[in-house]
C-alpha atoms as a PDB file:
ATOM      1  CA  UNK A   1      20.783  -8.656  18.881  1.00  0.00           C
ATOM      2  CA  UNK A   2      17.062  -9.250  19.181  1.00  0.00           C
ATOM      3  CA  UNK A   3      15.630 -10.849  15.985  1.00  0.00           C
ATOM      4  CA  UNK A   4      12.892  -7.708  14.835  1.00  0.00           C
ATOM      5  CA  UNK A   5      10.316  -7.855  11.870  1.00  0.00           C
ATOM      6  CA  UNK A   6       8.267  -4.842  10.152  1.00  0.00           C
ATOM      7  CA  UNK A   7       5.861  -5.456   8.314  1.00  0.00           C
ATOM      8  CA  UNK A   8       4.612  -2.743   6.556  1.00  0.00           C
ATOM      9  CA  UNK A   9       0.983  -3.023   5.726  1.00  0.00           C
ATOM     10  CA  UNK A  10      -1.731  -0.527   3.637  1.00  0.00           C
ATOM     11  CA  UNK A  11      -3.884  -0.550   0.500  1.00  0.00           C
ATOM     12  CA  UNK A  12      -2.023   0.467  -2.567  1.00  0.00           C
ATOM     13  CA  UNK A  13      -1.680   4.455  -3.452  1.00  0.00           C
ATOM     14  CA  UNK A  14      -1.957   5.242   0.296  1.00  0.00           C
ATOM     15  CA  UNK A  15       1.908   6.220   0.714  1.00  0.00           C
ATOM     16  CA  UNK A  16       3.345   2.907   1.569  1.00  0.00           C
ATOM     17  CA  UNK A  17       5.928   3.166  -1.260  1.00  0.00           C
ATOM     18  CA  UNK A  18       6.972   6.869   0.013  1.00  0.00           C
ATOM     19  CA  UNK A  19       7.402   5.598   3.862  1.00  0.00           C
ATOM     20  CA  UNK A  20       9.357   2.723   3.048  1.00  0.00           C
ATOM     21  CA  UNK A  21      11.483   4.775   1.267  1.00  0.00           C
ATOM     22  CA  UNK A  22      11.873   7.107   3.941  1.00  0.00           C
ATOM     23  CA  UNK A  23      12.482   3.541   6.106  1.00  0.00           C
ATOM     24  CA  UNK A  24      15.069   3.049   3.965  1.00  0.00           C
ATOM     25  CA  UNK A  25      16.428   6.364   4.206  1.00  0.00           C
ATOM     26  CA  UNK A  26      16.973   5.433   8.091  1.00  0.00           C
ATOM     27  CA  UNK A  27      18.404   2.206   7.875  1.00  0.00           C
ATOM     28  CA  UNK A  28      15.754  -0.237   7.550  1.00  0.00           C
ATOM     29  CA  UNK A  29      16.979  -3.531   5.557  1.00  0.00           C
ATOM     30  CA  UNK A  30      13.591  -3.761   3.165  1.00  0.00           C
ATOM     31  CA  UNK A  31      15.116  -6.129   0.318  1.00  0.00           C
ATOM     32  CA  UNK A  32      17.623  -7.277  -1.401  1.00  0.00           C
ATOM     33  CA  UNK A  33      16.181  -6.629  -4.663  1.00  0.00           C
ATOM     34  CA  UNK A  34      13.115  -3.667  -5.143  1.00  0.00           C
ATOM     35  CA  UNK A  35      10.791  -2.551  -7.680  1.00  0.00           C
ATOM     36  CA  UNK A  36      12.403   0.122  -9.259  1.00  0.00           C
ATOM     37  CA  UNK A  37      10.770   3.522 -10.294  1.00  0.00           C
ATOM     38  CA  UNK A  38       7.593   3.555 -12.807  1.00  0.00           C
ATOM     39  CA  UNK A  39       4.240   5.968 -13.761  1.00  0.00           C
ATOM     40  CA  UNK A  40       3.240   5.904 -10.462  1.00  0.00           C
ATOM     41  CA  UNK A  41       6.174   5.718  -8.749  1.00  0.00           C
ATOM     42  CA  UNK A  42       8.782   7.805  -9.710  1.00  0.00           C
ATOM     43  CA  UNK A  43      11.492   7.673  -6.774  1.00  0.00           C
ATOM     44  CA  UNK A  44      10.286   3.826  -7.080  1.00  0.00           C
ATOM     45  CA  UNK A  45       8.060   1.396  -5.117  1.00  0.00           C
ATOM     46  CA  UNK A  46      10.492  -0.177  -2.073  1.00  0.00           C
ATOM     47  CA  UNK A  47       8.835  -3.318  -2.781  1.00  0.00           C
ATOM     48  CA  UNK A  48      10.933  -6.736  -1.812  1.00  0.00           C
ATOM     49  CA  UNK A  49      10.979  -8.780  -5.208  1.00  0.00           C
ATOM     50  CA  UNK A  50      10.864 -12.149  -3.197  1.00  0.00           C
ATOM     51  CA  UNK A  51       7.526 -10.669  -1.718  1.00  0.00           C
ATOM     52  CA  UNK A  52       6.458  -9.274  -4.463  1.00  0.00           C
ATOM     53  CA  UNK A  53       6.634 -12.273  -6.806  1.00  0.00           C
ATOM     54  CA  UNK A  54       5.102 -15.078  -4.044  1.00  0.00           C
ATOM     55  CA  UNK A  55       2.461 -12.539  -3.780  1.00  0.00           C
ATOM     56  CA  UNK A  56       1.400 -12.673  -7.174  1.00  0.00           C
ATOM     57  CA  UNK A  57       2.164 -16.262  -7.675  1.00  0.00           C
ATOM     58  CA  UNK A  58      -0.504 -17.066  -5.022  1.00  0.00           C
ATOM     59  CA  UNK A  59      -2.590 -14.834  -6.792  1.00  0.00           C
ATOM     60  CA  UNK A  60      -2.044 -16.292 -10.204  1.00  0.00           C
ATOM     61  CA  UNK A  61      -2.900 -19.552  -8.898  1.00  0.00           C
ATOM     62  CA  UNK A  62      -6.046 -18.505  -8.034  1.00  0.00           C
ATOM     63  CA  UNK A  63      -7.089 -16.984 -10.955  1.00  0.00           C
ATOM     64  CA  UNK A  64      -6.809 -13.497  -9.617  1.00  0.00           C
ATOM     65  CA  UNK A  65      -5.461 -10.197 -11.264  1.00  0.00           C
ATOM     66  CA  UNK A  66      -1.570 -10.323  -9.869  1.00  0.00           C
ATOM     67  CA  UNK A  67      -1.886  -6.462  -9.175  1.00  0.00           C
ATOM     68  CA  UNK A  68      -3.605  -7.262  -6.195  1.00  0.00           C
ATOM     69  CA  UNK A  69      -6.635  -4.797  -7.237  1.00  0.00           C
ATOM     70  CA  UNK A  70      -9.561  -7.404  -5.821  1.00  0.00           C
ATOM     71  CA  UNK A  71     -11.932  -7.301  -3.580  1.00  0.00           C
ATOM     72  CA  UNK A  72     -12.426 -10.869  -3.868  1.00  0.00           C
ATOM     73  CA  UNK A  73      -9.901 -12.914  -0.983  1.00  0.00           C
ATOM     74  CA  UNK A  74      -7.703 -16.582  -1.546  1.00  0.00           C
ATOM     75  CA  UNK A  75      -9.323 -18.713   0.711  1.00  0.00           C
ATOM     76  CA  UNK A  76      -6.141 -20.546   1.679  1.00  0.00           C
ATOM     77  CA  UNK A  77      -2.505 -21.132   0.882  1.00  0.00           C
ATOM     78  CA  UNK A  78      -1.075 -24.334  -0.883  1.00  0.00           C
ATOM     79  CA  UNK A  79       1.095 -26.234   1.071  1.00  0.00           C
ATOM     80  CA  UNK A  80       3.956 -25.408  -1.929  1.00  0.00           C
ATOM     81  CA  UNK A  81       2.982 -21.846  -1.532  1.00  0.00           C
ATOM     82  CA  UNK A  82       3.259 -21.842   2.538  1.00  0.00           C
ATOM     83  CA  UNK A  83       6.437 -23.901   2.509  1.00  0.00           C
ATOM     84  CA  UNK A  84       8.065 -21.395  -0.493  1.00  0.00           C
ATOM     85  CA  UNK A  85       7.021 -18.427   1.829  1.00  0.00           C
ATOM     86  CA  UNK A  86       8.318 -19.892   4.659  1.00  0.00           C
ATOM     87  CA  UNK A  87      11.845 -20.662   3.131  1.00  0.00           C
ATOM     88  CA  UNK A  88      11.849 -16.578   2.116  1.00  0.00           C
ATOM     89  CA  UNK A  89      11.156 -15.629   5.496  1.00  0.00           C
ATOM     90  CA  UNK A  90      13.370 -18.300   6.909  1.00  0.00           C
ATOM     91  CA  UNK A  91      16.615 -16.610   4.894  1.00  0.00           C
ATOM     92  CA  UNK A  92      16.047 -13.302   5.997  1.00  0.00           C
ATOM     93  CA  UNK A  93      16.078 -14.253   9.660  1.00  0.00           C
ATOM     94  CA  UNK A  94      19.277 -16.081   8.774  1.00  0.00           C
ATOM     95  CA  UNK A  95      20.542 -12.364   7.351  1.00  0.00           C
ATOM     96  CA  UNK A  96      19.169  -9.895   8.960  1.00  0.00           C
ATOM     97  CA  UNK A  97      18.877  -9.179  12.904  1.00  0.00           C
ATOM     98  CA  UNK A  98      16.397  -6.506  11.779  1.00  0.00           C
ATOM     99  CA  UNK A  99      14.166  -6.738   8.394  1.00  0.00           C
ATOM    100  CA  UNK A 100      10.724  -5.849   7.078  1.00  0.00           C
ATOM    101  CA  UNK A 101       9.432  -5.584   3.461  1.00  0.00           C
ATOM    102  CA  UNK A 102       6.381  -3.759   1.971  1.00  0.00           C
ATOM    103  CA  UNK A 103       4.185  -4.486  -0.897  1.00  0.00           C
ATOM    104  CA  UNK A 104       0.581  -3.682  -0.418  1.00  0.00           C
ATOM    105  CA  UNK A 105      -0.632  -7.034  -1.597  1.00  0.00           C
ATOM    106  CA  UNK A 106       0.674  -8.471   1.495  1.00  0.00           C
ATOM    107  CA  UNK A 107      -2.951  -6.783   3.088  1.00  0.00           C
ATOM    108  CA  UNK A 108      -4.331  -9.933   1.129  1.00  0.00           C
ATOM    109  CA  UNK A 109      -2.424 -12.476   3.409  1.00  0.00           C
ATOM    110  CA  UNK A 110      -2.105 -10.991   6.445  1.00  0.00           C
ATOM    111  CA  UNK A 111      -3.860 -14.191   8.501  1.00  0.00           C
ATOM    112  CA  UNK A 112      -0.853 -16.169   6.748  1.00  0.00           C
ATOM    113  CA  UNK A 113       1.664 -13.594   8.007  1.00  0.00           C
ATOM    114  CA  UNK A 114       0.287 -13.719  11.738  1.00  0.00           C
ATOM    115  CA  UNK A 115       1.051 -17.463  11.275  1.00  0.00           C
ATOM    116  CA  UNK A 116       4.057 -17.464  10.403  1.00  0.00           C
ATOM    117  CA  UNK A 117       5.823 -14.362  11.976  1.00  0.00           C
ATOM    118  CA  UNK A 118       4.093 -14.805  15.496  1.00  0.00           C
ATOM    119  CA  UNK A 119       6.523 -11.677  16.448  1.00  0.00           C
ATOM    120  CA  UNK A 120       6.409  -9.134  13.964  1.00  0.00           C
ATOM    121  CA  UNK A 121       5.057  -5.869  14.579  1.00  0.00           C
ATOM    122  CA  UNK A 122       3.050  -3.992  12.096  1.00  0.00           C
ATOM    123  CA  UNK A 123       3.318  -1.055  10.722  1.00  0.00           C
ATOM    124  CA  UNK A 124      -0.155  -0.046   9.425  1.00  0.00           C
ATOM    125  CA  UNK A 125      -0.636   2.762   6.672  1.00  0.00           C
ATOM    126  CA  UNK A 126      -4.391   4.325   6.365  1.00  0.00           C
ATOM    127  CA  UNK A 127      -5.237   6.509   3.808  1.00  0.00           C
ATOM    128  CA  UNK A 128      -8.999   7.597   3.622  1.00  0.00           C
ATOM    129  CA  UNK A 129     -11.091   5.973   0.414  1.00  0.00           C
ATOM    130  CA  UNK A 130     -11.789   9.091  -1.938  1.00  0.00           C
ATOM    131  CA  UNK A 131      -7.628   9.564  -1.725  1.00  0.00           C
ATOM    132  CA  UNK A 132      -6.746   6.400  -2.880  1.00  0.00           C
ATOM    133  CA  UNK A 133      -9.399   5.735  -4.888  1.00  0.00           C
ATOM    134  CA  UNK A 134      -8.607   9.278  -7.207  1.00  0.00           C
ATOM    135  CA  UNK A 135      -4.642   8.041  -6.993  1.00  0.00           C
ATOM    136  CA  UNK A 136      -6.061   4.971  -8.863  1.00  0.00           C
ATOM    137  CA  UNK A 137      -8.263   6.664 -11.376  1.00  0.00           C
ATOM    138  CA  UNK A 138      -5.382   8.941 -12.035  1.00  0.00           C
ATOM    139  CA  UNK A 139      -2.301   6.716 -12.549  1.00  0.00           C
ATOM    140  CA  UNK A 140      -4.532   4.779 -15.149  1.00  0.00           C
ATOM    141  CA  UNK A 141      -5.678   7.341 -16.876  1.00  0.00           C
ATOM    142  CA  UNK A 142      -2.340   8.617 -17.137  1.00  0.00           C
ATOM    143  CA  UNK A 143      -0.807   5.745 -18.800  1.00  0.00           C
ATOM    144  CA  UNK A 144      -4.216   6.633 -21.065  1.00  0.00           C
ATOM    145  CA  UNK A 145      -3.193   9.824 -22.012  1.00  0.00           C
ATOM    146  CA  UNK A 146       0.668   9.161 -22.303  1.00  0.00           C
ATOM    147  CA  UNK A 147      -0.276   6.576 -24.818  1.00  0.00           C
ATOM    148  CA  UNK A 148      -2.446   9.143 -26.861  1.00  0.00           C
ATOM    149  CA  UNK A 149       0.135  11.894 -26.818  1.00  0.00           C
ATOM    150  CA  UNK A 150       2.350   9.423 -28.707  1.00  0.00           C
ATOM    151  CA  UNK A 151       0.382   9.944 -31.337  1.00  0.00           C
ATOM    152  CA  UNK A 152       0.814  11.972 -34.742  1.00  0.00           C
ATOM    153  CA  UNK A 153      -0.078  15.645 -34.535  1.00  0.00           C
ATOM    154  CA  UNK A 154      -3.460  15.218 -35.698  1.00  0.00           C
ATOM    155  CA  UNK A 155      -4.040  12.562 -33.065  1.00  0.00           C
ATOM    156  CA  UNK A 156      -3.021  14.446 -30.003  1.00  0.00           C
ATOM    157  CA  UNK A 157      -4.851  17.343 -31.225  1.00  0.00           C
ATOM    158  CA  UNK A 158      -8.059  15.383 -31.797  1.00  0.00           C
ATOM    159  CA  UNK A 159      -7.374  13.623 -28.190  1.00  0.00           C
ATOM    160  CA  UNK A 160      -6.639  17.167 -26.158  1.00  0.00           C
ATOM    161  CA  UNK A 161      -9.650  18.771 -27.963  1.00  0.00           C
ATOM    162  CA  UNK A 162     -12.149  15.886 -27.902  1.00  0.00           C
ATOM    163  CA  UNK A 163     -11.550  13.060 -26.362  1.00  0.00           C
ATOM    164  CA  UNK A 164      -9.377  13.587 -23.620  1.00  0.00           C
ATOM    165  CA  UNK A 165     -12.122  15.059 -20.753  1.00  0.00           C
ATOM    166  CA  UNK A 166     -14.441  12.363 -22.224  1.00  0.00           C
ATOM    167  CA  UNK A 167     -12.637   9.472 -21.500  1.00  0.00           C
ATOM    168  CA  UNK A 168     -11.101  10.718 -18.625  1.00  0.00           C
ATOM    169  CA  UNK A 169     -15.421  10.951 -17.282  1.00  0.00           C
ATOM    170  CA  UNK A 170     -15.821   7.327 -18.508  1.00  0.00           C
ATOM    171  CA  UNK A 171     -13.370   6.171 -17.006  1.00  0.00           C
ATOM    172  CA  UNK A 172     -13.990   7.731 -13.576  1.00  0.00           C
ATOM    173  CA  UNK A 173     -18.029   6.103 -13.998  1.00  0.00           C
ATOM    174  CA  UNK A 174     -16.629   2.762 -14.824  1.00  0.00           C
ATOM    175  CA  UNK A 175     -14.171   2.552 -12.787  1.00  0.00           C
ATOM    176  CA  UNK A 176     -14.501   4.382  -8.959  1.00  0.00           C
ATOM    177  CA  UNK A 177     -16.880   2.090  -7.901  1.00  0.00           C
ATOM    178  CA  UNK A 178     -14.427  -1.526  -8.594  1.00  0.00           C
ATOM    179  CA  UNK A 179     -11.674   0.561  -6.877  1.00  0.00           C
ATOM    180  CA  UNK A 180     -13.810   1.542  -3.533  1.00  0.00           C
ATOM    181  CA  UNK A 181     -14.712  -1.768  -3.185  1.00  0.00           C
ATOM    182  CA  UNK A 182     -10.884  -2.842  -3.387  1.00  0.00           C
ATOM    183  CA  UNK A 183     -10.371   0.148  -0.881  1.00  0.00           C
ATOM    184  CA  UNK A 184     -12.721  -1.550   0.924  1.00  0.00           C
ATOM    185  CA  UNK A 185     -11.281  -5.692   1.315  1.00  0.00           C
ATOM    186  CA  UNK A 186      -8.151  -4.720   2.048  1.00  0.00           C
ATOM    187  CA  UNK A 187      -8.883  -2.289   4.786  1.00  0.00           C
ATOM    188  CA  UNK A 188     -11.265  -5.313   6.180  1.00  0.00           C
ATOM    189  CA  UNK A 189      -8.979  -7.148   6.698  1.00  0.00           C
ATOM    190  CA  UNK A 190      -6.450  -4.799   7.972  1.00  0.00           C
ATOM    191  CA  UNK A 191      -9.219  -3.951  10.522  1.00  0.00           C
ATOM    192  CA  UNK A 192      -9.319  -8.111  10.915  1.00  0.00           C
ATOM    193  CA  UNK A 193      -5.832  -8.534  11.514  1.00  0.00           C
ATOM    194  CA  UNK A 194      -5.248  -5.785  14.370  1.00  0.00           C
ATOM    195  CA  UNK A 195      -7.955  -6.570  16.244  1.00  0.00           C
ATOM    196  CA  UNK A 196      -6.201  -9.947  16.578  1.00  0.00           C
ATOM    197  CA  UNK A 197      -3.235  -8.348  17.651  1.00  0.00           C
ATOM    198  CA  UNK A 198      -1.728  -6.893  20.558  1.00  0.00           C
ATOM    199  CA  UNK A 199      -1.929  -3.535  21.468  1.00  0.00           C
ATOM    200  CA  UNK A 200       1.940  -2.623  20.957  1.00  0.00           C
ATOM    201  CA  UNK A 201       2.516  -5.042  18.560  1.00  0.00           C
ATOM    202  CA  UNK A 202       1.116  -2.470  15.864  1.00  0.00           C
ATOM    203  CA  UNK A 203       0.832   1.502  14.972  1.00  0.00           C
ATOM    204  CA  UNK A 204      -1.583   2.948  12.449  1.00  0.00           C
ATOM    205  CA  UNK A 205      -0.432   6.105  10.758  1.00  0.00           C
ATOM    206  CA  UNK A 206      -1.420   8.232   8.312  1.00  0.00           C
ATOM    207  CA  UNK A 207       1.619   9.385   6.035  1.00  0.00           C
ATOM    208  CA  UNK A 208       0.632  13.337   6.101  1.00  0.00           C
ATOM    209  CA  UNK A 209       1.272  13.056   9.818  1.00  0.00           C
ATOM    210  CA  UNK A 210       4.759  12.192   9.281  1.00  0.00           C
ATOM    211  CA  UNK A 211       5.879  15.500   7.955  1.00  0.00           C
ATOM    212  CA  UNK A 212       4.934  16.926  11.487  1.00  0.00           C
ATOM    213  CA  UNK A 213       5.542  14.085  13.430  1.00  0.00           C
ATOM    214  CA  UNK A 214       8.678  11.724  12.005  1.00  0.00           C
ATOM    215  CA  UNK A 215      10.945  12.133  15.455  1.00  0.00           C
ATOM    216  CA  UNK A 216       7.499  10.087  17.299  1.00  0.00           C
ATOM    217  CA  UNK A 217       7.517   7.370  14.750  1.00  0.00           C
ATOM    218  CA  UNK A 218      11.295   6.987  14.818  1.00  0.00           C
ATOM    219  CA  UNK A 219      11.422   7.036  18.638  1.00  0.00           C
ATOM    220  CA  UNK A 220       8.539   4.443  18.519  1.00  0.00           C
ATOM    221  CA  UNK A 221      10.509   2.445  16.277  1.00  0.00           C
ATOM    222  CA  UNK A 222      13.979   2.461  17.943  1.00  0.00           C
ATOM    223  CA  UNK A 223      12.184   2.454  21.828  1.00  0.00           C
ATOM    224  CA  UNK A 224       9.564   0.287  21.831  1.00  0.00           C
ATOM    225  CA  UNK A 225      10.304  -2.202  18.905  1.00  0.00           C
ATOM    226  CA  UNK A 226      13.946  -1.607  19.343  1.00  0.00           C
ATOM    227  CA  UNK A 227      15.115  -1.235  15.371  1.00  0.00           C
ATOM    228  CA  UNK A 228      18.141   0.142  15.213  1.00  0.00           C
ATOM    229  CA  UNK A 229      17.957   2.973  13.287  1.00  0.00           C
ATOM    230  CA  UNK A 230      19.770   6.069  12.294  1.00  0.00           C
ATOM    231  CA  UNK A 231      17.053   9.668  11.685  1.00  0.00           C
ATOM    232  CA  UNK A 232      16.447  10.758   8.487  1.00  0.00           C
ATOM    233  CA  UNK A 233      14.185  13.966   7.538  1.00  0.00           C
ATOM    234  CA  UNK A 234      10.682  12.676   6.153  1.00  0.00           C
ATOM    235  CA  UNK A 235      10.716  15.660   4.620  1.00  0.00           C
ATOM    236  CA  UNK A 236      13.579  14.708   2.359  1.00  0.00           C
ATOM    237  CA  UNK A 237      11.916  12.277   0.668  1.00  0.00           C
ATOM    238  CA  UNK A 238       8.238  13.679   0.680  1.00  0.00           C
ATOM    239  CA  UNK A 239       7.154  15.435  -2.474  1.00  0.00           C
ATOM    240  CA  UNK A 240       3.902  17.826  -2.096  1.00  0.00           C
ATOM    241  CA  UNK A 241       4.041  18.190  -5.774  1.00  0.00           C
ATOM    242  CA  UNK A 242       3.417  14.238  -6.545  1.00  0.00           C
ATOM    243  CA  UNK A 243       0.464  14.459  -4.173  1.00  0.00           C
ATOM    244  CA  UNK A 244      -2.831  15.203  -6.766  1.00  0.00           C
ATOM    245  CA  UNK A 245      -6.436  16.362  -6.341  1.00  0.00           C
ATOM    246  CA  UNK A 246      -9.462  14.298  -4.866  1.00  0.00           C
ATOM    247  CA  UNK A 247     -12.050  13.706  -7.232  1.00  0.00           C
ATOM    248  CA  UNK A 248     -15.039  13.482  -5.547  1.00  0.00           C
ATOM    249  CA  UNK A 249     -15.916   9.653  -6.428  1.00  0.00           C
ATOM    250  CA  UNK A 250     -19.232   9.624  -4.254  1.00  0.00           C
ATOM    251  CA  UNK A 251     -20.968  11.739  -7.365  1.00  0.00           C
ATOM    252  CA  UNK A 252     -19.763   8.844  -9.536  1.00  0.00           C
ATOM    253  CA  UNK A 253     -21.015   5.422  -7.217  1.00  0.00           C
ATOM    254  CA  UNK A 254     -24.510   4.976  -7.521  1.00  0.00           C
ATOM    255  CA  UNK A 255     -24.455   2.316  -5.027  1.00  0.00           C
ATOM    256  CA  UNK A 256     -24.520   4.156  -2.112  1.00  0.00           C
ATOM    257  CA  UNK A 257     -24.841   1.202   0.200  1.00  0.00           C
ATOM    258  CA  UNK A 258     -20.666   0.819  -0.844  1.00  0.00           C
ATOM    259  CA  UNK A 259     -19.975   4.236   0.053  1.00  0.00           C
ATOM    260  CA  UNK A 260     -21.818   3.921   3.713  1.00  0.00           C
ATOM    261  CA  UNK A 261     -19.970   0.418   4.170  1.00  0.00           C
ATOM    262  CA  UNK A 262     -16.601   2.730   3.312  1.00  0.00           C
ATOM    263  CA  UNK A 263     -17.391   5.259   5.519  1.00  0.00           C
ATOM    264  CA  UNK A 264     -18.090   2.901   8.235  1.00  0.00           C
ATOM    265  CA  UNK A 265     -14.770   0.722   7.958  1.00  0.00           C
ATOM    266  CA  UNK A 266     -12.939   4.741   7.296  1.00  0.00           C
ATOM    267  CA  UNK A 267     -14.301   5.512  10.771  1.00  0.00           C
ATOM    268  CA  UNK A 268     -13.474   2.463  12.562  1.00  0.00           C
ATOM    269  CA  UNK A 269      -9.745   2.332  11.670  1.00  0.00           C
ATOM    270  CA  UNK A 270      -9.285   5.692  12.319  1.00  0.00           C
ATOM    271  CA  UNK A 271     -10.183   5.598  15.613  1.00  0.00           C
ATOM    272  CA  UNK A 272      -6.839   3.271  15.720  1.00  0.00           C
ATOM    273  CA  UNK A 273      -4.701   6.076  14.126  1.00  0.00           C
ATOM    274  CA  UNK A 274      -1.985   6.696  17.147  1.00  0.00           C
ATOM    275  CA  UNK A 275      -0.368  10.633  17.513  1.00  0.00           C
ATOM    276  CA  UNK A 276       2.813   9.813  18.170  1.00  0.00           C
ATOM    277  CA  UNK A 277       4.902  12.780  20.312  1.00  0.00           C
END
């Protein structure tokens, strides 16, 4: 059988956890070992622990926050760090016929990954910025709030009736603009990496078309990258309820220079996005 690579690729809170699972779901060898369920996931993340942990190593290394949330990029790999990464990816050819792994941190390295896996095809997740960007705001200010409502009586009450909406603004101000910039480096260089690329060696979806549309992708998949797979219903694994409201972040960013440069890259990449029938 054909050696065949996935690599699933897409800025963090922009479904990447809940298509891998549904990958999963259908066959798709994603790891040996995955990040189990947390706050923000709570069917779990369907992130390959080997990536996961080179990912932040390199990170860690260069003084940057191992949750990937940077706009700021590693300028280049060790050669212990590209010789560790190579070993990971040489095993899993050794096991697998057909692999892929997903962690959204891998958007970081994706120059590396074009390197070194010459033949993979990508699997591209977009999500637009005011999305991803309230996902963010949301899962931290609900690890906020779940650490409040531990509190005594008198303490939740004084957080619910005074504090809670308060913070929950100051956070939002201090906060939307760092995460649209993230939004924004990773989606650069997403944009950077498939215009390198060859026209069917990658598909840019948007997870909401999936629920209409998951017989295209899995025909894609099993036709024109030939991955053996057996159908699942995305709509087994999807949960509408999980899915919250947009804030609108643009109120909150008085740099509107970063919202136009969003906007921009938003409009670019989705002229990439592929209806698949």
């Amino acid at each position: 059988m054909e050696k065949r690579t996935l690599i699933i690729a897409g800025m963090h809170r922009s479904g990447t956890s809940l298509i891998s699972h549904w990958l999963v779901k259908c066959g798709l060898q994603l790891g040996e070992r995955q990040l189990g369920p947390d706050n923000g996931n709570a069917d779990g993340h369907f992130e390959d622990v080997e990536f996961l942990k080179m990912h932040e190593e390199v990170l860690a290394n260069n003084n940057l926050p191992v949750s990937g949330l940077t706009d700021e990029h590693v300028d280049h790999f060790s050669i212990y760090e590209k010789e560790k990464l190579k070993s990971i990816i040489k095993i899993k050819q050794q096991l697998y016929d057909q692999w892929g792994w997903k962690d959204p941190r891998t958007c970081l390295f994706l120059d590396v990954y074009q390197e070194l896996l010459p033949d993979a095809c990508y699997l591209i997740i977009l999500r637009d910025y005011q999305s991803v960007v309230s996902s963010l705001l949301r899962r931290e200010f609900k690890i906020m709030d779940k650490r409040y409502m531990a509190r005594n009586f008198i303490g939740r009450l004084l957080w619910l009736k005074v504090k809670r909406q308060r913070r929950q603004q100051k956070l939002t101000r201090g906060k939307a603009v760092e995460y649209l910039k993230v939004w924004i480096a990773y989606n650069h260089d997403i944009l950077k990496c498939i215009k390198k690329l060859d026209a069917n060696s990658f598909i840019v979806i948007n997870y909401s078309m999936l629920n209409e549309a998951d017989t295209g992708l899995f025909k894609y998949l099993k036709s024109n990258w030939n991955f053996s797979l057996k159908y699942f219903s995305f709509k087994d694994v999807f949960k509408k309820d999980q899915i919250g409201e947009d804030i609108d972040i643009d109120n909150y960013i008085n740099d509107k220079s970063v919202i136009e440069t969003a906007k921009k890259l938003q409009d670019e990449l989705k002229g990439y996005l592929r209806v698949i029938n």
